[in-house]
Protein backbone atom coordinates (compact mmCIF):
# COMPACT_ATOMS: atom_id res chain seq x y z
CA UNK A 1 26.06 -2.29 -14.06
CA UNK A 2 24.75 -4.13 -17.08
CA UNK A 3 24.69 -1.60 -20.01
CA UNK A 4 23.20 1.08 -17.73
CA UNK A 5 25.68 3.93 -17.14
CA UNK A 6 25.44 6.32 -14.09
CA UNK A 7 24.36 9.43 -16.50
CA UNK A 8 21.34 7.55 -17.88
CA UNK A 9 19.92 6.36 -14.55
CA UNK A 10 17.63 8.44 -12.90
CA UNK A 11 18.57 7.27 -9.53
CA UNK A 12 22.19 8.77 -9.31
CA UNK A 13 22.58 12.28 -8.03
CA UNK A 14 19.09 14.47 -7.22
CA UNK A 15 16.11 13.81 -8.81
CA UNK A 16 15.92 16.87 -11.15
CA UNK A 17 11.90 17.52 -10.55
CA UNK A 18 9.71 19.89 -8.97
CA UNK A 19 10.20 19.59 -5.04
CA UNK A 20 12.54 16.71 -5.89
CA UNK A 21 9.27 14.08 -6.75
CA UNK A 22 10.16 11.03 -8.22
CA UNK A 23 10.88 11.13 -11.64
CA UNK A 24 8.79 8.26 -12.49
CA UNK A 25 8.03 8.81 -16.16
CA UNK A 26 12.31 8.29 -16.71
CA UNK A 27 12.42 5.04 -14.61
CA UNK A 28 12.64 1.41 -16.17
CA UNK A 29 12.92 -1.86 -14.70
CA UNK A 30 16.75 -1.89 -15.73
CA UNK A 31 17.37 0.87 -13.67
CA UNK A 32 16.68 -0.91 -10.39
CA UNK A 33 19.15 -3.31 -10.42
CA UNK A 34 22.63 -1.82 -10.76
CA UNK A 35 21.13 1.17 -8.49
CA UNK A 36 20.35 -1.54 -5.66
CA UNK A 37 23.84 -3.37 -6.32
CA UNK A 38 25.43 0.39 -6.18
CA UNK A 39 23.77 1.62 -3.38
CA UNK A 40 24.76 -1.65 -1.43
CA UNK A 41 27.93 -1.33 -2.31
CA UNK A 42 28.20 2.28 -1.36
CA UNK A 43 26.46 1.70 2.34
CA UNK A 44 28.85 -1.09 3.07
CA UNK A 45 31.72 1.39 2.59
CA UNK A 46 30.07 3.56 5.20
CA UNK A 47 29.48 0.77 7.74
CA UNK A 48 33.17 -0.08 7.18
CA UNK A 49 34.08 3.59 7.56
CA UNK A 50 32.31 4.04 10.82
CA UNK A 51 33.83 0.50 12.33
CA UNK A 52 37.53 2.00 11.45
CA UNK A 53 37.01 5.38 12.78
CA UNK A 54 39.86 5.36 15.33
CA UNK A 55 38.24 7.81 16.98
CA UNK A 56 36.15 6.93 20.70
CA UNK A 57 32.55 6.26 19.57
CA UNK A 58 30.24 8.76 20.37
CA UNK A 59 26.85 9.81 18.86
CA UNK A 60 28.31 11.85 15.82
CA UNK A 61 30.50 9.47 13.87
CA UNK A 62 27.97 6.53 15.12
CA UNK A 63 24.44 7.17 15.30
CA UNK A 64 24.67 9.87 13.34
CA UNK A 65 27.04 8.36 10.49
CA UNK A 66 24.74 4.74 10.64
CA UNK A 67 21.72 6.81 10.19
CA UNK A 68 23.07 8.89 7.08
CA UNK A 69 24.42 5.50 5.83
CA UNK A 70 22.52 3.94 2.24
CA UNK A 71 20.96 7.16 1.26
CA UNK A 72 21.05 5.66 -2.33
CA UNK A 73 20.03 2.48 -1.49
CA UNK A 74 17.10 3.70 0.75
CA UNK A 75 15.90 6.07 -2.14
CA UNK A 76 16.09 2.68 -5.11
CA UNK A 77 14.40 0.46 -2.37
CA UNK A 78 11.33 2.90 -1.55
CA UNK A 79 10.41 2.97 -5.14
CA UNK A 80 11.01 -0.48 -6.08
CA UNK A 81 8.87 -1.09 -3.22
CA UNK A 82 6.17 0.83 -4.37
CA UNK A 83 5.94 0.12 -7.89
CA UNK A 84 6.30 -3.44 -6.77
CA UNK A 85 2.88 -3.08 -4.81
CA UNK A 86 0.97 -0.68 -6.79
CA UNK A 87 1.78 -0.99 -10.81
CA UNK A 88 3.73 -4.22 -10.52
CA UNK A 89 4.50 -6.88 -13.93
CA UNK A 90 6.23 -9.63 -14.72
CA UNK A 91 9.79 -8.08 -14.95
CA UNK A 92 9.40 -6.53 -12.11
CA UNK A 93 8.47 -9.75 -10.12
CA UNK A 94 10.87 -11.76 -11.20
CA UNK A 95 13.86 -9.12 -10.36
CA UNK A 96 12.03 -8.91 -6.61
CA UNK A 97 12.92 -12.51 -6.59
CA UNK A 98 16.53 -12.10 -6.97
CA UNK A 99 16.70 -8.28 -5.08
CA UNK A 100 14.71 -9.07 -2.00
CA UNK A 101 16.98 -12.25 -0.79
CA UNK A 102 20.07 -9.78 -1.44
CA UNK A 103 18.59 -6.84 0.38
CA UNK A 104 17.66 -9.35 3.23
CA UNK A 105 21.03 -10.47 3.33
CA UNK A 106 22.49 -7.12 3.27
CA UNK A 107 19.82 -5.79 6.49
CA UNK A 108 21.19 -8.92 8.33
CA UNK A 109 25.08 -8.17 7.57
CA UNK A 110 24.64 -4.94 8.89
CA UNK A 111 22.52 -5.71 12.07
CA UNK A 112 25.03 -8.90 12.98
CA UNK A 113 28.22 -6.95 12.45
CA UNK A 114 29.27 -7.31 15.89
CA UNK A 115 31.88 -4.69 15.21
CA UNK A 116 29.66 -2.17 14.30
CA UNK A 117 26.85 -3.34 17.40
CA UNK A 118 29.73 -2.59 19.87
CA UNK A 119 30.04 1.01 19.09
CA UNK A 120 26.56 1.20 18.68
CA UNK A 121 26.00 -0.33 22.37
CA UNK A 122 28.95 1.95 23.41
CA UNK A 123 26.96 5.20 22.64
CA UNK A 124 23.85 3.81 24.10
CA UNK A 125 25.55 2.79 27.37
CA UNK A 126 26.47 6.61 27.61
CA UNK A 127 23.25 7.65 27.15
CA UNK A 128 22.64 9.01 30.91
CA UNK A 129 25.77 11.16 30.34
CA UNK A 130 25.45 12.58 27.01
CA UNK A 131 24.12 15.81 26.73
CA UNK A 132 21.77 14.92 23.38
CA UNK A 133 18.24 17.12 22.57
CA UNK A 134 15.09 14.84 22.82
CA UNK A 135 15.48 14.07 19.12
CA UNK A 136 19.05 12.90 19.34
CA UNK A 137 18.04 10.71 22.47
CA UNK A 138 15.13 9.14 20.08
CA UNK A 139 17.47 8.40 17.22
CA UNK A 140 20.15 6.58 19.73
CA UNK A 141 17.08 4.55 21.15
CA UNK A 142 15.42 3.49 17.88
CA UNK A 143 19.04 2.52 16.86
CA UNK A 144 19.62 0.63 19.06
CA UNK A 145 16.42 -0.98 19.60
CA UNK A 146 16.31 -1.90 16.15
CA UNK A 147 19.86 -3.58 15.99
CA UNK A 148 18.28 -5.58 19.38
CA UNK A 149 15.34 -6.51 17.69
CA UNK A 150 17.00 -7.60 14.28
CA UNK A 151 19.60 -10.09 16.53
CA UNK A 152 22.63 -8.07 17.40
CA UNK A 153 22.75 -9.99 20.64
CA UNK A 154 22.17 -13.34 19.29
CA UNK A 155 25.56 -15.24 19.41
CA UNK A 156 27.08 -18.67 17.67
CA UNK A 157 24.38 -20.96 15.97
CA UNK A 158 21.39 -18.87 17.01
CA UNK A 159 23.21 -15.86 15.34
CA UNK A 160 23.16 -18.16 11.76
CA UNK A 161 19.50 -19.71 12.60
CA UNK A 162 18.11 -15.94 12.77
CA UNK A 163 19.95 -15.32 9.21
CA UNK A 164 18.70 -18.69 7.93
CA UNK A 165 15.04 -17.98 9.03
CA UNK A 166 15.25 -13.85 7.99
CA UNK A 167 15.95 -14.85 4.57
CA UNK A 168 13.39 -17.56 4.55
CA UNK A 169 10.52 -15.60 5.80
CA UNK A 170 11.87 -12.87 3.02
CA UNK A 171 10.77 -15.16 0.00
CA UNK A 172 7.51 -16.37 1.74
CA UNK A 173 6.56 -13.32 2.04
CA UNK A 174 7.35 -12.11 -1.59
CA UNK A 175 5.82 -15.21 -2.83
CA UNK A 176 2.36 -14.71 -0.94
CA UNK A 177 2.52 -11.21 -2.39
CA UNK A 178 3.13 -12.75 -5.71
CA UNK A 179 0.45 -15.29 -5.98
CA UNK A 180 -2.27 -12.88 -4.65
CA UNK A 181 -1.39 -10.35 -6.91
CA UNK A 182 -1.13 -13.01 -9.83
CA UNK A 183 -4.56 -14.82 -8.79
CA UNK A 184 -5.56 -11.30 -8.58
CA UNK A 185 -5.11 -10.56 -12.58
CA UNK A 186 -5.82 -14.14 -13.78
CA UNK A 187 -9.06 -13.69 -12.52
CA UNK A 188 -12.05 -12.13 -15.12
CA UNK A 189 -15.87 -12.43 -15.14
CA UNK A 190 -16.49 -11.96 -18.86
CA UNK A 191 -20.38 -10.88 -19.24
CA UNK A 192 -21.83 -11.51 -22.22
CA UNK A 193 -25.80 -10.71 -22.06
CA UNK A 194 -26.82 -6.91 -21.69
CA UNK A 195 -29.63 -7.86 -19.06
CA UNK A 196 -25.96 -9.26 -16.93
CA UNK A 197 -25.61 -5.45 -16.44
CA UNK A 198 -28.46 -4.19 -14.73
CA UNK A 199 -28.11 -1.69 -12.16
CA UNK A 200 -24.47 -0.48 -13.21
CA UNK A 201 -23.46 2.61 -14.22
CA UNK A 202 -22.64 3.50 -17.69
CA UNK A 203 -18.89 4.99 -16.78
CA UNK A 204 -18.59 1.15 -15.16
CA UNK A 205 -19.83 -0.52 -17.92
CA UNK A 206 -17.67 1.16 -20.20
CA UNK A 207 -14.96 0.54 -18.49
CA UNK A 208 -15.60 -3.00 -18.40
CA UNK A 209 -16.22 -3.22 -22.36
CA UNK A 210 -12.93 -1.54 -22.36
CA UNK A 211 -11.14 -4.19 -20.56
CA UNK A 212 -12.75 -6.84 -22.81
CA UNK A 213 -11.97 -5.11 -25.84
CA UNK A 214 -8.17 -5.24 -24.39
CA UNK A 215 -8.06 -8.65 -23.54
CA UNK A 216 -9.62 -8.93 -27.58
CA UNK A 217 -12.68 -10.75 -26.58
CA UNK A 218 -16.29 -9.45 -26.76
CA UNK A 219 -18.47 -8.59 -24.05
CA UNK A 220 -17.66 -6.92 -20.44
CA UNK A 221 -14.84 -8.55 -18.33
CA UNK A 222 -15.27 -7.72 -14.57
CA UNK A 223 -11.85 -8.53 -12.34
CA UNK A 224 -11.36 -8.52 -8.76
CA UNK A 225 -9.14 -5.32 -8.78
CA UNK A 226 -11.05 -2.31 -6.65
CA UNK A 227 -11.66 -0.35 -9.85
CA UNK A 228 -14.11 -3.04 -11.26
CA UNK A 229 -14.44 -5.02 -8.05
CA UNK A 230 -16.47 -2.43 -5.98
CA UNK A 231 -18.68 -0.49 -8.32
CA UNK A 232 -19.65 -4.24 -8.72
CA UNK A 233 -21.04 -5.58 -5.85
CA UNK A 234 -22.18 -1.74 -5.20
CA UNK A 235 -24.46 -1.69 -8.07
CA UNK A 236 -25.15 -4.76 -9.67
CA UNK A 237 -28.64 -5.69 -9.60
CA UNK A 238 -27.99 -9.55 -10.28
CA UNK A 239 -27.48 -11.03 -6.92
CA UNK A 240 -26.04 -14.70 -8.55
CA UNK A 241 -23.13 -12.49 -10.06
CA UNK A 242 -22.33 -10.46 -7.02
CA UNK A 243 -22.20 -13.76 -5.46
CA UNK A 244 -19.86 -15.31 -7.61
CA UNK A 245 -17.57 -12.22 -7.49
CA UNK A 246 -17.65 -12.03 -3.91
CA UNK A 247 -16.53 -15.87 -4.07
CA UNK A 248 -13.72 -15.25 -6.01
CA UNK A 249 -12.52 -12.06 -4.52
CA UNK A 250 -12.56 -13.96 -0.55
CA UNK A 251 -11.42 -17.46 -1.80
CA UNK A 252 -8.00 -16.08 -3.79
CA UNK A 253 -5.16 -18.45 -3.58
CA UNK A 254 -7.36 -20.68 -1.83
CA UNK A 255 -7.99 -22.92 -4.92
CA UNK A 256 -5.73 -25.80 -6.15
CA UNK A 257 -3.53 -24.15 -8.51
CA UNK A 258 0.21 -22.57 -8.51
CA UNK A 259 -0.77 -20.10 -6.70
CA UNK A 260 -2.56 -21.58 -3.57
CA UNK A 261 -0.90 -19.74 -0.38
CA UNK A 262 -2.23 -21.93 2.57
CA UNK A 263 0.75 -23.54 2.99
CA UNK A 264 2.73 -20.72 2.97
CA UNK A 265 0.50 -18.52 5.57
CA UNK A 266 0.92 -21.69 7.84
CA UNK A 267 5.25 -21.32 7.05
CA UNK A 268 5.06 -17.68 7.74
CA UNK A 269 3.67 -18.10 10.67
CA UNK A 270 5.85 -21.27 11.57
CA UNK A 271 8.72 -18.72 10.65
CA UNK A 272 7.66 -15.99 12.25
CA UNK A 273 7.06 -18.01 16.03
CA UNK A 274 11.09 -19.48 15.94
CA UNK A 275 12.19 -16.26 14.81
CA UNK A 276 10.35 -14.48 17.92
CA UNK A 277 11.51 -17.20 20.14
CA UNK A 278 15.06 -17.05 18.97
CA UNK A 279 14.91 -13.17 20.32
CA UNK A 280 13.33 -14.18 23.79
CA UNK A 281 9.87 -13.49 22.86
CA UNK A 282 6.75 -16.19 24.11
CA UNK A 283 5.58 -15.26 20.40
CA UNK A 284 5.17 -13.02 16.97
CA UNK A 285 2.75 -10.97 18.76
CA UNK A 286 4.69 -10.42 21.64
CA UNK A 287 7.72 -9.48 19.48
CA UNK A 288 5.71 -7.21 17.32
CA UNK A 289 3.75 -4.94 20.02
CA UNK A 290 6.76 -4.39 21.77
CA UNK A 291 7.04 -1.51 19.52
CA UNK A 292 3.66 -0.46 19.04
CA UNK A 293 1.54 1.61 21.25
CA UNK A 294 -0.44 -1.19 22.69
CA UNK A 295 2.41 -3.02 23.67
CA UNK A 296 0.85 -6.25 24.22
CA UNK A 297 -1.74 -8.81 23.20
CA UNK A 298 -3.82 -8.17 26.31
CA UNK A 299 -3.95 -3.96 25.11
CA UNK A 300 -4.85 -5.37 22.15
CA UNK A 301 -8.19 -7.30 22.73
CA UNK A 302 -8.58 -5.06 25.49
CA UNK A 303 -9.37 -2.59 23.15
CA UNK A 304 -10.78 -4.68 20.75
CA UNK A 305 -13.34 -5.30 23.13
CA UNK A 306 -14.47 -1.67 24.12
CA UNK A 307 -14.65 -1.30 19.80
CA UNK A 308 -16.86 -4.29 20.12
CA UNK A 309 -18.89 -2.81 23.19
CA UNK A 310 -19.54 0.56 21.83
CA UNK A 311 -20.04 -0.10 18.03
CA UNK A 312 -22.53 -3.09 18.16
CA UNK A 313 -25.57 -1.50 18.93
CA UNK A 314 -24.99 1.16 15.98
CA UNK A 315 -23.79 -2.09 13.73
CA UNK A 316 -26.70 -4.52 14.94
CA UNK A 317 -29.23 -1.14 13.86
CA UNK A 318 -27.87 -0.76 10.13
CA UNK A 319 -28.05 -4.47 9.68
CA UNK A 320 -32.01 -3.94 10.87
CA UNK A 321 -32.23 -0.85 8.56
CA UNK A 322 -30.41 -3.08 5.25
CA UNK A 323 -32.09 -6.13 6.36
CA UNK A 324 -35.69 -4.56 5.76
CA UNK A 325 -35.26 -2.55 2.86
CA UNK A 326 -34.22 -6.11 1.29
CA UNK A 327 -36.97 -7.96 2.36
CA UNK A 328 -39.08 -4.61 0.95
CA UNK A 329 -37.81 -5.52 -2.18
CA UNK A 330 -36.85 -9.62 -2.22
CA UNK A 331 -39.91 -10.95 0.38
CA UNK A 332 -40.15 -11.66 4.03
CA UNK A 333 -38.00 -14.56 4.16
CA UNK A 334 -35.16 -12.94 2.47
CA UNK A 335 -31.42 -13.00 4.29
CA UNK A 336 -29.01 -10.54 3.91
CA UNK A 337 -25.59 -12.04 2.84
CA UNK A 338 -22.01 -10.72 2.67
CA UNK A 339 -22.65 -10.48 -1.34
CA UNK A 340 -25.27 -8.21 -0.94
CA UNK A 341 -24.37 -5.91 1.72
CA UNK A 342 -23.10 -3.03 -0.65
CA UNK A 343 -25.96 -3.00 -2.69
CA UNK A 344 -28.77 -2.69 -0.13
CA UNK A 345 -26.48 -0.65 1.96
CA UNK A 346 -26.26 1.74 -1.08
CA UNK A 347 -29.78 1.59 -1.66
CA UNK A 348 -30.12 2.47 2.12
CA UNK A 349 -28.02 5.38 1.95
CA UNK A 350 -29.75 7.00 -1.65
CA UNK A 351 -32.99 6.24 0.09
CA UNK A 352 -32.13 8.02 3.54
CA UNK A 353 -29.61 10.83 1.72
CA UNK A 354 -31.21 11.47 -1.36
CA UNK A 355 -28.18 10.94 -3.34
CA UNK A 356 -28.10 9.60 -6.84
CA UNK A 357 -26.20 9.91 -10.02
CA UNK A 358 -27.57 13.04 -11.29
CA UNK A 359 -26.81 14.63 -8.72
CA UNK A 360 -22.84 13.40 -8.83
CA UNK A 361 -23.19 14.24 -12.57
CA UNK A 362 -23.73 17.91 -11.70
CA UNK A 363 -21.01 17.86 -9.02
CA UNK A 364 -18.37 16.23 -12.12
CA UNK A 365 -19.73 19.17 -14.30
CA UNK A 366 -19.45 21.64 -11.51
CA UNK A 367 -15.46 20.39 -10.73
CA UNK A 368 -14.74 20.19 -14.72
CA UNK A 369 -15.85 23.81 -15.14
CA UNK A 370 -13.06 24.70 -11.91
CA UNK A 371 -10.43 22.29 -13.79
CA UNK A 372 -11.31 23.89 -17.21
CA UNK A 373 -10.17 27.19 -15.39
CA UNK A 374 -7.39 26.27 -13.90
CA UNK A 375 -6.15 25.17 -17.35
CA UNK A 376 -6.96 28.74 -19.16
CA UNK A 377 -4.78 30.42 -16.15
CA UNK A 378 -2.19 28.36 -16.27
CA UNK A 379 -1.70 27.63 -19.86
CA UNK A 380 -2.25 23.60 -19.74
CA UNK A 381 -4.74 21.90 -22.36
CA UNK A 382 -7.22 19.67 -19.94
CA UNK A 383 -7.58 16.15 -21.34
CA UNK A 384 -10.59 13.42 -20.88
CA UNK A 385 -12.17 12.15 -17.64
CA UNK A 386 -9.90 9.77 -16.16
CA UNK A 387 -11.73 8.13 -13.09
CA UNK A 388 -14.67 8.67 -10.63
CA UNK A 389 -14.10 7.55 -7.25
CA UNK A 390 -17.20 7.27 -5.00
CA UNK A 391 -16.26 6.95 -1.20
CA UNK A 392 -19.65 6.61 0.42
CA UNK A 393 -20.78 6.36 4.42
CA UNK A 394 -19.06 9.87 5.50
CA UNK A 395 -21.58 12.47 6.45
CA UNK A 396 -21.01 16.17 5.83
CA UNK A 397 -17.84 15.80 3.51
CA UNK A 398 -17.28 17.82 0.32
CA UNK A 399 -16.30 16.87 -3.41
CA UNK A 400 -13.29 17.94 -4.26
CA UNK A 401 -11.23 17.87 -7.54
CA UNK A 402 -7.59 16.98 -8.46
CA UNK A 403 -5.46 18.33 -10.54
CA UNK A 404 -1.96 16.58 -12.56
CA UNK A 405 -0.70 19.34 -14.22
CA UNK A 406 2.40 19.62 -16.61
CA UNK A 407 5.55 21.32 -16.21
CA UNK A 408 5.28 24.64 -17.84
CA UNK A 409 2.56 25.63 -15.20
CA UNK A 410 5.07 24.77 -11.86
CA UNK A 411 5.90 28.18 -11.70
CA UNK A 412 2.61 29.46 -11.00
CA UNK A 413 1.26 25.97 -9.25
CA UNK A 414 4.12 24.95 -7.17
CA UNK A 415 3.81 21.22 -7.36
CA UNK A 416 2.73 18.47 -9.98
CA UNK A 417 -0.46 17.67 -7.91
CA UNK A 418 -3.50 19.93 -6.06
CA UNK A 419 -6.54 19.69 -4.53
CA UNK A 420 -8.47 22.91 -4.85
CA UNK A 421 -12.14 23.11 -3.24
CA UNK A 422 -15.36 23.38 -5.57
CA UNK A 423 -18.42 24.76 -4.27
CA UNK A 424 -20.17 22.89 -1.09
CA UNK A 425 -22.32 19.68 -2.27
CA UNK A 426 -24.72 18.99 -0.26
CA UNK A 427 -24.43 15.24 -0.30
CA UNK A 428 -23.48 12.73 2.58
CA UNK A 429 -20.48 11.64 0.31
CA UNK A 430 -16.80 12.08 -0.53
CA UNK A 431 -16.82 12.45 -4.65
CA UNK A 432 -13.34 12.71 -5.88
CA UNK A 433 -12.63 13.85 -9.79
CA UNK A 434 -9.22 13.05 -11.75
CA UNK A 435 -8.77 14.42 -15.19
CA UNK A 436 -5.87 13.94 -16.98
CA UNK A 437 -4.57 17.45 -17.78
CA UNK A 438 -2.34 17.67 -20.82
């Protein structure tokens, strides 16, 4: 357990937070590790328990014993997934590519273990007879669905094949995450001319100067993370840069580098097809729907097509509307393209709505003065502006204001985060506030 012990890792015994939330602020990248290795440990010695219950198997010390099985494990693995996704680094990557083959591994001992199948199958062949509420009856089919569908009745070579190609497809995948999150960061449009920021806002341009001044050069560094991404293209008055970004953001791990992923989509999908044929499915997508509410590639376009029926009329009219309020401004011969479709479509909506950035400058005064409040009653000290988040094209919605508050005001708040309403906006826009409350 490396020179973690079980007192100073977070992820042993209950999380000892408001409602039981993550205790994020105690949890390093050592931690994950020796909890993963534990909790694996700790669910195989519950599978084994359950295969040498002497006892006849029935839904109790089956179902009901698999599906209380790797509590510990299942709690590690949802954050490490998370944090993987959202707030990932270096350490962290690296680790995913020794914990995900493991995990994988450990998913596939526990769906093959024809001992454990049997008294899974057992229960389920009883199903008719077994007097079970409609919840029990839905637990029994998912499990054994899922031990189906994950190769339980797979036998000899094709039982090895489906591990082989399970673990392969795990490190495809983690590598395609990899290298578009990677491309993602090693990407930066460093602006050095004033005039280069024409059109943006001054909480986006600071921002930008901010993550120049981090990266210890001069200027404004755009990247292709949302944050800097989409005030971008949505404001941005130089059409040549929104171009380029645009190019960068839709071409990642296109380019010849390390971390070009066409040959790996084409292996995934390669991967994916033998693994669905191994299970006696024509392909992925036939393997896939079987468990979604479409069921089947024909629901699928079906639908697909009535989307396509009913929304092109109201799609092919904004493109009029954006089309001519460019050529207003650009000239007659002027074509929309996908680089400039935020912009004029933001310009369409300020022109048709009336909204503009005094007017979302009274609504961030209006939710401070409710935050500042909130602080005197519950004894917090409110901190900066953290981040405005604009979430345009829904009519009729309000602004509303969140609030991070610190322990000492649970008591009277209840939980770490809240929404509470500010007076009605009239706006045709979702405005969302963050401070950082101290």
């Amino acid at each position: 357990m490396s020179n973690i012990t079980n007192a100073q890792n977070p992820f042993y015994g209950q999380y000892h937070t408001p409602h039981g939330t993550v205790p994020f602020d105690r949890i390093e990248t050592e931690h994950y590790e020796p909890a993963i290795l534990e909790g694996i440990k700790l669910q195989n010695a519950e599978i084994e328990a359950i295969i040498q219950n002497p006892e006849k198997a029935d839904f109790s010390n089956t179902i009901e014993a698999f599906e209380e099985s790797g509590e510990l494990l299942d709690k590690v693995v949802a954050v490490f997934g998370n944090m993987l996704s959202a707030e990932t680094n270096d350490d962290l990557q690296e680790l995913a590519q020794k914990i995900m083959p493991l995990l994988s591994e450990h998913s596939n001992n526990i769906t093959l273990n024809e001992k454990l199948f049997a008294r899974v199958k057992e229960v389920y062949n009883q199903k008719e007879t077994l007097q079970l509420t409609q919840e029990q009856k839905q637990l029994l089919e998912n499990a054994y669905n899922s031990f189906v569908r994950h190769g339980a009745n797979l036998e000899g070579e094709a039982r090895e094949e489906y591990r082989r190609l399970t673990t392969e497809l795990s490190k495809l995948t983690l590598t395609f995450s990899e290298n578009n999150l990677k491309e993602t960061n090693a990407y930066q449009m460093l602006l050095t001319k004033k005039e280069s920021l024409a059109g943006l806002p001054e909480i986006i341009i600071e921002a930008a100067a901010e993550t120049a001044k981090n990266e210890e050069k001069e200027g404004w560094a755009f990247t292709l993370h949302a944050p800097s991404y989409i005030p971008f293209m949505t404001y941005s008055d130089n059409r040549d840069l929104r171009q380029k970004l645009y190019m960068a953001y839709n071409t990642k791990c296109t380019h010849d580098n390390e971390f070009n992923n066409i040959d790996i989509v084409k292996k995934i999908a390669n991967t994916r097809m033998k693994i669905a044929q191994l299970l006696g499915y024509k392909d992925y997508a036939e393997y896939t729907l079987k468990k979604r509410m479409a069921e089947n590639s024909k629901s699928v376009y079906k639908l697909l097509n009535q989307l396509l029926e009913a929304y092109t009329p109201t799609a092919q009219q904004e493109y009029k509307e954006i089309q001519e309020l460019a050529r207003e401004e650009q000239g007659a011969d002027f074509v929309v393209m996908p680089w400039d479709w935020s912009y004029y479509s933001n310009k369409l909506k300020d022109k048709k709505f009336n909204i503009n950035e005094e007017m979302l400058r009274s609504a961030t005064v209006n939710a401070k003065r409710k935050a500042e409040i909130l602080c005197e009653a519950s004894g917090v000290t409110m901190g900066d502006l953290i981040a405005i988040d604009y979430n345009w094209g829904e009519l009729d919605i309000y602004s509303h204001t969140r609030y991070d508050c610190c322990e000492d005001a649970m008591p009277m708040i209840g939980c770490k985060s809240i929404d509470i309403e500010p007076d009605d906006i009239d706006v045709s826009d979702t405005a969302t506030f963050v401070w950082e409350i101290k």
